[in-house]
PDB file of N, CA and C in Angstrom:
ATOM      1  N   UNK A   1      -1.980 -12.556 -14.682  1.00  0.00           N
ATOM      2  CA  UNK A   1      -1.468 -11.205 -14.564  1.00  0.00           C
ATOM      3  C   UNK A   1      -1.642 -10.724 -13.126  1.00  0.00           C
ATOM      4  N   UNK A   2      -0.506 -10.225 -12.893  1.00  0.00           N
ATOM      5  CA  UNK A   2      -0.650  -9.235 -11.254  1.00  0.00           C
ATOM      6  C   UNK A   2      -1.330  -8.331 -11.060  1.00  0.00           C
ATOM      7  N   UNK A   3      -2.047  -7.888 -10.134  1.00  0.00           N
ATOM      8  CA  UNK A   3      -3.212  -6.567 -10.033  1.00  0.00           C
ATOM      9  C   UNK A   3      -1.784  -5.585  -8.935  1.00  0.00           C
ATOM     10  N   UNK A   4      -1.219  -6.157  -8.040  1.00  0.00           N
ATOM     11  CA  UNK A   4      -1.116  -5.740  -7.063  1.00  0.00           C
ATOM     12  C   UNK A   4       0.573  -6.210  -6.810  1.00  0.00           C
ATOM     13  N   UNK A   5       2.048  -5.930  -6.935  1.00  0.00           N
ATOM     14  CA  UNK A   5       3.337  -6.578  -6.576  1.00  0.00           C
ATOM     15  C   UNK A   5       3.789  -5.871  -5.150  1.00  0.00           C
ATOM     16  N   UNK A   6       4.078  -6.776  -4.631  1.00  0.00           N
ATOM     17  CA  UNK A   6       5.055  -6.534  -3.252  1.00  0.00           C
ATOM     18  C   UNK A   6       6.507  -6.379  -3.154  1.00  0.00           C
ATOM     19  N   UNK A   7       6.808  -5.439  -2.578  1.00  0.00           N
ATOM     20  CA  UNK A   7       7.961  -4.678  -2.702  1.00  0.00           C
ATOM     21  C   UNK A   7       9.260  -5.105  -2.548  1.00  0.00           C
ATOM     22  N   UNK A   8      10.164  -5.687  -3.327  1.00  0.00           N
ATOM     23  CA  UNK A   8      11.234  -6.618  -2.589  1.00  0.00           C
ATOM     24  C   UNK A   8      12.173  -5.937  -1.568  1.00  0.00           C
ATOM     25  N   UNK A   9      12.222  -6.840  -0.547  1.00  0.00           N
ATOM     26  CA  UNK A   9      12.952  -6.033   0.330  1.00  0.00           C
ATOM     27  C   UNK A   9      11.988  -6.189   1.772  1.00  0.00           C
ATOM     28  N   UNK A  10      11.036  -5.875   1.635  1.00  0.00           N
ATOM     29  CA  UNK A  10      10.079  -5.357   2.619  1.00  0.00           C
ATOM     30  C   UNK A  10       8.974  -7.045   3.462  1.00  0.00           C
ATOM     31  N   UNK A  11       8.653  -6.745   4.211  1.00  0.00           N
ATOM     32  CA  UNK A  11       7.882  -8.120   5.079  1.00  0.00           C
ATOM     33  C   UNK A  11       6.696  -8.164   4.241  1.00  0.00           C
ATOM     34  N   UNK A  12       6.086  -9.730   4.451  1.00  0.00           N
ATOM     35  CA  UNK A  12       5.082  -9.948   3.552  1.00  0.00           C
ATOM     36  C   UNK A  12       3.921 -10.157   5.159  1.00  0.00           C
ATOM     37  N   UNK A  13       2.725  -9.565   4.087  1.00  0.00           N
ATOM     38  CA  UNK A  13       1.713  -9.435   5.169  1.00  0.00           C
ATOM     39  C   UNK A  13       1.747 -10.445   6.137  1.00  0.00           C
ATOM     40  N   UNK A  14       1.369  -9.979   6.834  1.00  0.00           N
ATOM     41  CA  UNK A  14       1.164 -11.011   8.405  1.00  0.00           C
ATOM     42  C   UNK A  14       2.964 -11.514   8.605  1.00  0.00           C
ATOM     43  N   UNK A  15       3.378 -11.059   8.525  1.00  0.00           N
ATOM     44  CA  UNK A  15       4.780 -11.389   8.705  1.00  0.00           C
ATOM     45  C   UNK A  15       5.641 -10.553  10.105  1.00  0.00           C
ATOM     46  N   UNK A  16       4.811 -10.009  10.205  1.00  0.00           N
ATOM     47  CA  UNK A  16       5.165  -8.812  11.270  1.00  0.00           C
ATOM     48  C   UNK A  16       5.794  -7.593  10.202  1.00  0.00           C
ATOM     49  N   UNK A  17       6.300  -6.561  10.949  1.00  0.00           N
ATOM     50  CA  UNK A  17       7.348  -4.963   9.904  1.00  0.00           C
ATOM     51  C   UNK A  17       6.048  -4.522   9.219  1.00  0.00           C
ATOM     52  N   UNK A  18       6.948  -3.987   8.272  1.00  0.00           N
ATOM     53  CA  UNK A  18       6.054  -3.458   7.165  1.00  0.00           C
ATOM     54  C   UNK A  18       5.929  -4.123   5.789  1.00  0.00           C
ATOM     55  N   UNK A  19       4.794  -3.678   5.555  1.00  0.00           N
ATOM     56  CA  UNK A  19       4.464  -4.880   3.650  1.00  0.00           C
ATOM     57  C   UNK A  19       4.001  -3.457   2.615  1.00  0.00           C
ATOM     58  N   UNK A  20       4.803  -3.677   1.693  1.00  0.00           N
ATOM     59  CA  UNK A  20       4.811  -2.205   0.965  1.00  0.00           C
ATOM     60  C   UNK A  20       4.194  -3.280  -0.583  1.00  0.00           C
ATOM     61  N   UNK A  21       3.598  -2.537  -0.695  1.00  0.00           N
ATOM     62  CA  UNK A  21       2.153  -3.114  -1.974  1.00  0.00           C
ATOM     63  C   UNK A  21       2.221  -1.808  -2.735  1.00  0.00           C
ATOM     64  N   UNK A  22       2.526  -2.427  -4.593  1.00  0.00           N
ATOM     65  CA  UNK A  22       2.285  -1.094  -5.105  1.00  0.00           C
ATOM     66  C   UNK A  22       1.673  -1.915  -6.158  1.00  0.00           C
ATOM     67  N   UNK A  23       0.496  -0.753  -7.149  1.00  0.00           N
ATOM     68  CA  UNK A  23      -0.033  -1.438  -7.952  1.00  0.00           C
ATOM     69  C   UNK A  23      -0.253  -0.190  -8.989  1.00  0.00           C
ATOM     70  N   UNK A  24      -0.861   0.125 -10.263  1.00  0.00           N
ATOM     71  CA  UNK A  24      -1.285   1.197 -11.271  1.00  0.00           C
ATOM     72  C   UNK A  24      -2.540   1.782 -10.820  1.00  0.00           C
ATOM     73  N   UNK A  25      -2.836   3.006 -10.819  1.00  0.00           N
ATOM     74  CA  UNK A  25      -3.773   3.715 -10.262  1.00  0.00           C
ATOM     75  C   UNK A  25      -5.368   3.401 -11.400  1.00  0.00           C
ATOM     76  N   UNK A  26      -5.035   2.199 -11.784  1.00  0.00           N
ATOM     77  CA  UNK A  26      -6.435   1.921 -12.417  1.00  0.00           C
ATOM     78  C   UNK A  26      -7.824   0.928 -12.310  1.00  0.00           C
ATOM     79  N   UNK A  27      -8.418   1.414 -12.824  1.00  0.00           N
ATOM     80  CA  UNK A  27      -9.832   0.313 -12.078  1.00  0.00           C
ATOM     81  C   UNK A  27      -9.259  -1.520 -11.868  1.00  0.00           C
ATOM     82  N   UNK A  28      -9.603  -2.025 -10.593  1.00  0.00           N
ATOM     83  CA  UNK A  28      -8.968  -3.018 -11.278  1.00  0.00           C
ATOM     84  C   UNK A  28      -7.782  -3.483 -10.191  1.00  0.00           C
ATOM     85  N   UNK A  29      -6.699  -2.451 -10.286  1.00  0.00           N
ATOM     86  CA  UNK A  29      -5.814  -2.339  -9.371  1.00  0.00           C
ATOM     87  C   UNK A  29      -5.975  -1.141  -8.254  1.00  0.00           C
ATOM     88  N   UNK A  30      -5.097  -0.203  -8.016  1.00  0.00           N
ATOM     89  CA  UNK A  30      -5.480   0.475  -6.906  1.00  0.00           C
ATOM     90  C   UNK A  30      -5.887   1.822  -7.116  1.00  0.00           C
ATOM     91  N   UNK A  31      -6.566   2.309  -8.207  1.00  0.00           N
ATOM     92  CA  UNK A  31      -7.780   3.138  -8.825  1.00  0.00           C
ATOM     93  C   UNK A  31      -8.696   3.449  -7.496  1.00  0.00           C
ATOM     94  N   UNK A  32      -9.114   2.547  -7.043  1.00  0.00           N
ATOM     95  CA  UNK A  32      -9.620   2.839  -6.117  1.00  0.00           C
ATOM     96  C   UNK A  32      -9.240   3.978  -4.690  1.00  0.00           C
ATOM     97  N   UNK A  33      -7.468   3.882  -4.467  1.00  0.00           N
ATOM     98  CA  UNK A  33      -7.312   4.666  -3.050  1.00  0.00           C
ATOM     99  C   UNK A  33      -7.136   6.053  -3.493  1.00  0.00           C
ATOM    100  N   UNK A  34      -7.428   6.641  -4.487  1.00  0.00           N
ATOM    101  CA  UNK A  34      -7.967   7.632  -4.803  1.00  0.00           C
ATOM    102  C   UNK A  34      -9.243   8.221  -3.666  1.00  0.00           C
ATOM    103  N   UNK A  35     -10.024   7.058  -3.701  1.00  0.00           N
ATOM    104  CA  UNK A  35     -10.718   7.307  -2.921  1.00  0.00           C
ATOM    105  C   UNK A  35     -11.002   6.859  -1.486  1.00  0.00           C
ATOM    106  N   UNK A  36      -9.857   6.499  -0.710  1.00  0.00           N
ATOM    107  CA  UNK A  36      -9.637   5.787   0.559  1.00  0.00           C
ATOM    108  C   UNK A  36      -9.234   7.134   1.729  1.00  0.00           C
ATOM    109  N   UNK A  37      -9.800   6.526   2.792  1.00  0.00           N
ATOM    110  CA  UNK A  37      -9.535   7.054   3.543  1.00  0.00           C
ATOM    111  C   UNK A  37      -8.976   6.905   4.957  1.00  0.00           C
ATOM    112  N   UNK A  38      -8.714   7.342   6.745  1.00  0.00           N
ATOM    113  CA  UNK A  38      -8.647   6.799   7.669  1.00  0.00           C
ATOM    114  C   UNK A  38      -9.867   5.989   8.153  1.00  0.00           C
ATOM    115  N   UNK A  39      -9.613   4.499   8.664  1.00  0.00           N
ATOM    116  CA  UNK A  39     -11.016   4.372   8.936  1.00  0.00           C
ATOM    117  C   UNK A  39     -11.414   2.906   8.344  1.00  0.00           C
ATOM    118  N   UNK A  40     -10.757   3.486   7.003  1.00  0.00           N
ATOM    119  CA  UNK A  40     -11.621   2.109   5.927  1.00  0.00           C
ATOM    120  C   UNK A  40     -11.076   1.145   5.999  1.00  0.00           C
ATOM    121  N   UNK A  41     -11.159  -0.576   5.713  1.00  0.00           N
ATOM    122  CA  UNK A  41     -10.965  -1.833   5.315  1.00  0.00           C
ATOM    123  C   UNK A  41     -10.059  -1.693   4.671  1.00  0.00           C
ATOM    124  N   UNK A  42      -8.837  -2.602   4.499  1.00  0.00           N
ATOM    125  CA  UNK A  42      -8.382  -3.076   3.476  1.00  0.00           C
ATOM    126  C   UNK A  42      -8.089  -4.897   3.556  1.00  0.00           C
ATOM    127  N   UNK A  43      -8.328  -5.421   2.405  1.00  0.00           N
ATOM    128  CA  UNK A  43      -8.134  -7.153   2.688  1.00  0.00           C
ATOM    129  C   UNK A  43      -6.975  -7.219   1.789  1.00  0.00           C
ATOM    130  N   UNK A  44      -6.280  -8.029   1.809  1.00  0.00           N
ATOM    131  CA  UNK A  44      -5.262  -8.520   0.964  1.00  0.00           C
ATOM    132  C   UNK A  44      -5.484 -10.162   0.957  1.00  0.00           C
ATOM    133  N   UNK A  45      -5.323 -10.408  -0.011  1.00  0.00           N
ATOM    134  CA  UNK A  45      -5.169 -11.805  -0.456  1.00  0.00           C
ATOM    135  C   UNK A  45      -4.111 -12.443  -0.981  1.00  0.00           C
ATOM    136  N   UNK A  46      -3.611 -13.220  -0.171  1.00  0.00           N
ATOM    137  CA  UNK A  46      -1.998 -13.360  -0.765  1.00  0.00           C
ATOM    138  C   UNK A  46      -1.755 -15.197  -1.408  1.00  0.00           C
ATOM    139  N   UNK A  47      -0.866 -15.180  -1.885  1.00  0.00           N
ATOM    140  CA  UNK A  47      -0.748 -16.231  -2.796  1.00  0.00           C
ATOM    141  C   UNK A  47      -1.525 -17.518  -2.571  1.00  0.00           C
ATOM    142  N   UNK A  48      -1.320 -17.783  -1.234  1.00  0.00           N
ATOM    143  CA  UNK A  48      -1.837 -18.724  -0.824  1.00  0.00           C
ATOM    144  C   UNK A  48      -3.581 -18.659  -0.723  1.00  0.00           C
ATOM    145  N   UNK A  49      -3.871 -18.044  -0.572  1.00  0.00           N
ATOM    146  CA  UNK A  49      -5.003 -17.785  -0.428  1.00  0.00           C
ATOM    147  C   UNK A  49      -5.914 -17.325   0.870  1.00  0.00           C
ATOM    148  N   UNK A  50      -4.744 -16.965   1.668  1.00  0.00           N
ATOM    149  CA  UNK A  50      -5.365 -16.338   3.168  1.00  0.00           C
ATOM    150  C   UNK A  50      -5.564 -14.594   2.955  1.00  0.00           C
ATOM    151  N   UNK A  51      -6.363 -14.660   3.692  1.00  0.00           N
ATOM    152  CA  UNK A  51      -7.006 -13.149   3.846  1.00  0.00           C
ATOM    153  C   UNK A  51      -6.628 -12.640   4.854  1.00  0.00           C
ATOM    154  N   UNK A  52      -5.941 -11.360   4.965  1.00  0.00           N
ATOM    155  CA  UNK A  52      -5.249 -10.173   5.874  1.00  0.00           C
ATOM    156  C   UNK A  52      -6.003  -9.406   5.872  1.00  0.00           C
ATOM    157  N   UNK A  53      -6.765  -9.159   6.654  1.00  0.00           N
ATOM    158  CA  UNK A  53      -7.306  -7.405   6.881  1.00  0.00           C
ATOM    159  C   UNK A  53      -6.553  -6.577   8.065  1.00  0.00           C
ATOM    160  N   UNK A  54      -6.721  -5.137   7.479  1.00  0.00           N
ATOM    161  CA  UNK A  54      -6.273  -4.108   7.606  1.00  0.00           C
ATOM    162  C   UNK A  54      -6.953  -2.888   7.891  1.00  0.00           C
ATOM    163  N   UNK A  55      -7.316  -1.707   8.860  1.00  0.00           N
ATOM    164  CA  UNK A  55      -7.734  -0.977   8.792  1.00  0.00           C
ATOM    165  C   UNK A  55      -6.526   0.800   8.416  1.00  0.00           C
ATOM    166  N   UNK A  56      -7.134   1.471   7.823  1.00  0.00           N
ATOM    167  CA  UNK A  56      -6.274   2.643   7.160  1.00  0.00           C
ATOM    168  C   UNK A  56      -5.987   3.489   8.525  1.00  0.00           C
ATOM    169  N   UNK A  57      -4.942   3.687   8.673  1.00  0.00           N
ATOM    170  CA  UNK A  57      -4.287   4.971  10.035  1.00  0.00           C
ATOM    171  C   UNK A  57      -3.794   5.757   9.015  1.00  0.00           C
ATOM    172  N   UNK A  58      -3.609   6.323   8.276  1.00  0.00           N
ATOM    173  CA  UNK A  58      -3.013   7.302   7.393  1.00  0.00           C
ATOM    174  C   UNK A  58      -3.284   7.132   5.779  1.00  0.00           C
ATOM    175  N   UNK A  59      -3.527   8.626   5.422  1.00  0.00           N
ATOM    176  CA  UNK A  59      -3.490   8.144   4.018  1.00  0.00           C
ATOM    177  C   UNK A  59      -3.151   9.675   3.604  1.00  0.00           C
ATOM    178  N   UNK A  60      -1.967   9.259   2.798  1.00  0.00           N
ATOM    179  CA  UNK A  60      -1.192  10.855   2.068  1.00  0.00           C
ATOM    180  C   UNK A  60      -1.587  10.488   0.560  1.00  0.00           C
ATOM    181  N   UNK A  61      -2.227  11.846   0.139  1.00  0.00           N
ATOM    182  CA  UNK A  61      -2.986  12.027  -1.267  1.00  0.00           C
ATOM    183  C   UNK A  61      -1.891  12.620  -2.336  1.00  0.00           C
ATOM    184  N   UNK A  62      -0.487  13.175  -1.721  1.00  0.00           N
ATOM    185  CA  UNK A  62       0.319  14.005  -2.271  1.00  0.00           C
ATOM    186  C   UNK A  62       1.655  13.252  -1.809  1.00  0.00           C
ATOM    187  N   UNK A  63       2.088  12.880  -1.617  1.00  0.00           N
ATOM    188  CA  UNK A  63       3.674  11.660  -0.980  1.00  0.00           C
ATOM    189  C   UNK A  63       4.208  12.249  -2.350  1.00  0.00           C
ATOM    190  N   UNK A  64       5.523  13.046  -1.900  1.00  0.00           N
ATOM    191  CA  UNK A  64       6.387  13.122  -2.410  1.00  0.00           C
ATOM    192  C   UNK A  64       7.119  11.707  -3.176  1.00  0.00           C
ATOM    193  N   UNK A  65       7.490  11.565  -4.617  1.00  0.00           N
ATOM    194  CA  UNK A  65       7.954  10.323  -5.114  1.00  0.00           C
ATOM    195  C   UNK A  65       9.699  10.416  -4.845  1.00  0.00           C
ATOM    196  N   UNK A  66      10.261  11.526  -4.200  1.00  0.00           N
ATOM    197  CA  UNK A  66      11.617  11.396  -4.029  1.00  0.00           C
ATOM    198  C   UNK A  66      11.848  11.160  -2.247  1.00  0.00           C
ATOM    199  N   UNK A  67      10.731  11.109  -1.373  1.00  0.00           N
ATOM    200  CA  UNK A  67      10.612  10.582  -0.410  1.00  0.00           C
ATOM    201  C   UNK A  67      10.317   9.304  -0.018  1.00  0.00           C
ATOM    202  N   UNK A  68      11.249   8.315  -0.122  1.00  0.00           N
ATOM    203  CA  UNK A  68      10.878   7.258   0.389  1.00  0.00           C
ATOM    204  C   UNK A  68      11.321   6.433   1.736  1.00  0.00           C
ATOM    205  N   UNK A  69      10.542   6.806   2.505  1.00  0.00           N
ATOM    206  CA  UNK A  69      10.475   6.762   3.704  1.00  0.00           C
ATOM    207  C   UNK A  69      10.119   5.296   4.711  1.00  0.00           C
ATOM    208  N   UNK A  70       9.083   5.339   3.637  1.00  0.00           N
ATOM    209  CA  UNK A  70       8.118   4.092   4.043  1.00  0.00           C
ATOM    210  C   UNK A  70       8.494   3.071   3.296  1.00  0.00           C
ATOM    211  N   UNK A  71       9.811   2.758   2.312  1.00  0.00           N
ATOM    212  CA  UNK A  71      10.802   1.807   2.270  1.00  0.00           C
ATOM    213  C   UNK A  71      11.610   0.840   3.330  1.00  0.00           C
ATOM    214  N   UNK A  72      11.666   1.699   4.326  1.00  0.00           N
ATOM    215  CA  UNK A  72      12.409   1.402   5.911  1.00  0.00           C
ATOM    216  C   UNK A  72      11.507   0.513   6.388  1.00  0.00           C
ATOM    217  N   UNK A  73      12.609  -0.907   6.870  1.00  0.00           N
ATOM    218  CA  UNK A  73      12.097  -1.637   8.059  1.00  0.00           C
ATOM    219  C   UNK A  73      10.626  -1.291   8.628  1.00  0.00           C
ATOM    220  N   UNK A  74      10.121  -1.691   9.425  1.00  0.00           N
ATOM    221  CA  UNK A  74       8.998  -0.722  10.484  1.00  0.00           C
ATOM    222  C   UNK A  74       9.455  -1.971  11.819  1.00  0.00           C
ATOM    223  N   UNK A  75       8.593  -1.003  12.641  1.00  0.00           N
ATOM    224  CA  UNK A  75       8.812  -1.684  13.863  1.00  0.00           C
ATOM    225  C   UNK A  75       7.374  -2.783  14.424  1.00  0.00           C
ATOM    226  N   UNK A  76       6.611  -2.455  13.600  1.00  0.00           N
ATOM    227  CA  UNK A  76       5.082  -3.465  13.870  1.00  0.00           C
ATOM    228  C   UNK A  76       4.609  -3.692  12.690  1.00  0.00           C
ATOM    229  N   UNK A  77       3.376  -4.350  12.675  1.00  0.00           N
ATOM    230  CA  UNK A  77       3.114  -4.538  11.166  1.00  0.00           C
ATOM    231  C   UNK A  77       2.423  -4.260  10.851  1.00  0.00           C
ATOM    232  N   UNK A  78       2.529  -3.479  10.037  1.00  0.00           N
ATOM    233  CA  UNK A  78       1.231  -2.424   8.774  1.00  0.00           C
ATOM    234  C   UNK A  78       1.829  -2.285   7.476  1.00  0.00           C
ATOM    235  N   UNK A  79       0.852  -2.452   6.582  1.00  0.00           N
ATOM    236  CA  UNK A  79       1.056  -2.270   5.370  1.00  0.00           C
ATOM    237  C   UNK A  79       0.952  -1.248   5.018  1.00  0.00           C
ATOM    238  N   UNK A  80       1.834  -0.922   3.466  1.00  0.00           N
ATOM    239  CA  UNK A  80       1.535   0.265   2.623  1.00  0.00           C
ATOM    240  C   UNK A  80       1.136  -0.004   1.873  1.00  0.00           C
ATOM    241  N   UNK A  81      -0.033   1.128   1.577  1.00  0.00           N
ATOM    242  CA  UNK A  81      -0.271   0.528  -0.745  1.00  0.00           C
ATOM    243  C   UNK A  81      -0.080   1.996  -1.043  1.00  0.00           C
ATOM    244  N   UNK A  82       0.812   1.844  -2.430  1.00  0.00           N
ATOM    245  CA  UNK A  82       0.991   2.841  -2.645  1.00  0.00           C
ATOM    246  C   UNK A  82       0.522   2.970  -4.575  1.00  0.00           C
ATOM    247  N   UNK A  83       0.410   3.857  -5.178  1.00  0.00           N
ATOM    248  CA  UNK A  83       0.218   4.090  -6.540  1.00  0.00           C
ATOM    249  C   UNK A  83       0.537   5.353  -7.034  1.00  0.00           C
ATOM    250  N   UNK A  84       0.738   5.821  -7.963  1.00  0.00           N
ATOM    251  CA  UNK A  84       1.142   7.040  -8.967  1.00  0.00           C
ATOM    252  C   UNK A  84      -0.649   7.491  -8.948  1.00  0.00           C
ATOM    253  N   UNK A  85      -0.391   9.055  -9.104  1.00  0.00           N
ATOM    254  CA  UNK A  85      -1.282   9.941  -8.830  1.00  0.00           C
ATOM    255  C   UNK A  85      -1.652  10.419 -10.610  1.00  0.00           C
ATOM    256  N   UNK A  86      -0.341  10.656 -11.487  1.00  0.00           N
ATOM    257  CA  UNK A  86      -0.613  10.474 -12.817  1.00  0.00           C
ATOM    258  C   UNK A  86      -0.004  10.106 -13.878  1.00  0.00           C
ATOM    259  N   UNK A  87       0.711  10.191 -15.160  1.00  0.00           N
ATOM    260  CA  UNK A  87       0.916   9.163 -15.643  1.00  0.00           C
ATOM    261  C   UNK A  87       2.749   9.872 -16.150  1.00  0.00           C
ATOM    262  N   UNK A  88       2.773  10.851 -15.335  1.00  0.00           N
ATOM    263  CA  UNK A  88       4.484  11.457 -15.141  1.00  0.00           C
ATOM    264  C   UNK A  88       5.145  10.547 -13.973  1.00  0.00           C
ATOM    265  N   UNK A  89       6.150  10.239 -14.090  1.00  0.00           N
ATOM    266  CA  UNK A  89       7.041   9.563 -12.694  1.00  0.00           C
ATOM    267  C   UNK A  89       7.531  10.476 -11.769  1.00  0.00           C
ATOM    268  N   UNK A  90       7.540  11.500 -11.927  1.00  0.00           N
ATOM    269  CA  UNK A  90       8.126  12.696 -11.185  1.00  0.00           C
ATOM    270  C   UNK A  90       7.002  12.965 -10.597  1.00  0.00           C
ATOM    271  N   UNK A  91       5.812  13.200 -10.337  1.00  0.00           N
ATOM    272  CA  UNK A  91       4.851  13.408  -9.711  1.00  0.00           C
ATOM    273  C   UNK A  91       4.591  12.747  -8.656  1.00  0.00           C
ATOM    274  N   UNK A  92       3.461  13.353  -7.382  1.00  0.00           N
ATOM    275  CA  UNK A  92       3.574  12.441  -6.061  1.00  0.00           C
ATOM    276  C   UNK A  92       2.859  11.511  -6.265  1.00  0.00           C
ATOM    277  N   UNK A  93       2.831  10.723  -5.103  1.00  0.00           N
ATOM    278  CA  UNK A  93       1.980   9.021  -5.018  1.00  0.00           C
ATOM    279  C   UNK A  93       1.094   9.442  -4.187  1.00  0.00           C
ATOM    280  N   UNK A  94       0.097   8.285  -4.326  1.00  0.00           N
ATOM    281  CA  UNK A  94      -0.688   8.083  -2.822  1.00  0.00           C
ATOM    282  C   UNK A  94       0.136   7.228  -2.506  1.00  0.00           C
ATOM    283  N   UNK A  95      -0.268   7.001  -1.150  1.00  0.00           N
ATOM    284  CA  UNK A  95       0.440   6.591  -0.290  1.00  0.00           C
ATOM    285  C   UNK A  95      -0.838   6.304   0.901  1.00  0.00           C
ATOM    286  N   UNK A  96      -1.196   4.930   1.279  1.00  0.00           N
ATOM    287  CA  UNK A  96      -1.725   4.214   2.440  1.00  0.00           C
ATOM    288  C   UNK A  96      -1.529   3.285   3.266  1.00  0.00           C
ATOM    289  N   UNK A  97      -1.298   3.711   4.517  1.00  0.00           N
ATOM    290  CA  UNK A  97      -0.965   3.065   6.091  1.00  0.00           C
ATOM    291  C   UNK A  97      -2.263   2.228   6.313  1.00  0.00           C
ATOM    292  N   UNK A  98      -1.922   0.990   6.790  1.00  0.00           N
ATOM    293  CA  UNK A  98      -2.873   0.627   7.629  1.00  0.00           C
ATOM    294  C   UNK A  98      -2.430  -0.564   8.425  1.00  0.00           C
ATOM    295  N   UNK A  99      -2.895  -1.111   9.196  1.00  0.00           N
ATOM    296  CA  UNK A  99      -2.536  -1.959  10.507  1.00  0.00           C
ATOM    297  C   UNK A  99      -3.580  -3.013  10.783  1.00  0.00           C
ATOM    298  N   UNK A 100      -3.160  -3.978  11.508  1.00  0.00           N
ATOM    299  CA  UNK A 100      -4.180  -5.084  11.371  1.00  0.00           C
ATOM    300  C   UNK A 100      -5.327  -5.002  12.556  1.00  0.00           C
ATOM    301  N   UNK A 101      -6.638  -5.388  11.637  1.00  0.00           N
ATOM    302  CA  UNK A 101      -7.730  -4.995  11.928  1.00  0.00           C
ATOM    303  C   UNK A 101      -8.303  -5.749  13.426  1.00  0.00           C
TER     304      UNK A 101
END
């Protein structure tokens, strides 16, 4: 089972652009960026088994879900993780930036 799917469309970590990561806001998966902030770690582990770290440059607690912004290309490479805030679809996301560490 997946904890964590990558966004089709979008660059896969270490790939250079942007890598848009979304997962369910529950323990487990990304339950956690509830409580994330600028500043903090993030690792990703990707199929293969290499490790990406990441440090957070932004983190929106309220991201509009009819704004998708951070769908677009990017011009360097940082990831997003993003998750649902509650269990309506119309409601905002988090939403976290971060860039390699």
């Amino acid at each position: 089972m997946y904890k964590a799917v990558h966004y089709p469309g979008t660059s896969w970590p270490g790939d250079g652009g942007r890598s848009v990561i979304y997962a369910h806001a529950r323990a487990g998966m990304f339950g956690p960026l509830f409580g994330a902030g600028v500043g903090m770690h993030i690792e990703i582990t990707g199929p293969a088994g290499v490790v990406r770290r990441y440090v957070v440059t932004q983190y929106f607690a309220r991201w509009p879900v009819t704004d998708l912004r951070w769908l677009r290309p990017g011009d360097h490479e940082e990831i997003v993780l993003t998750t649902c805030t509650t269990y309506n679809y119309n409601d905002p996301r988090i939403v976290v930036v971060g860039e390699p560490a």
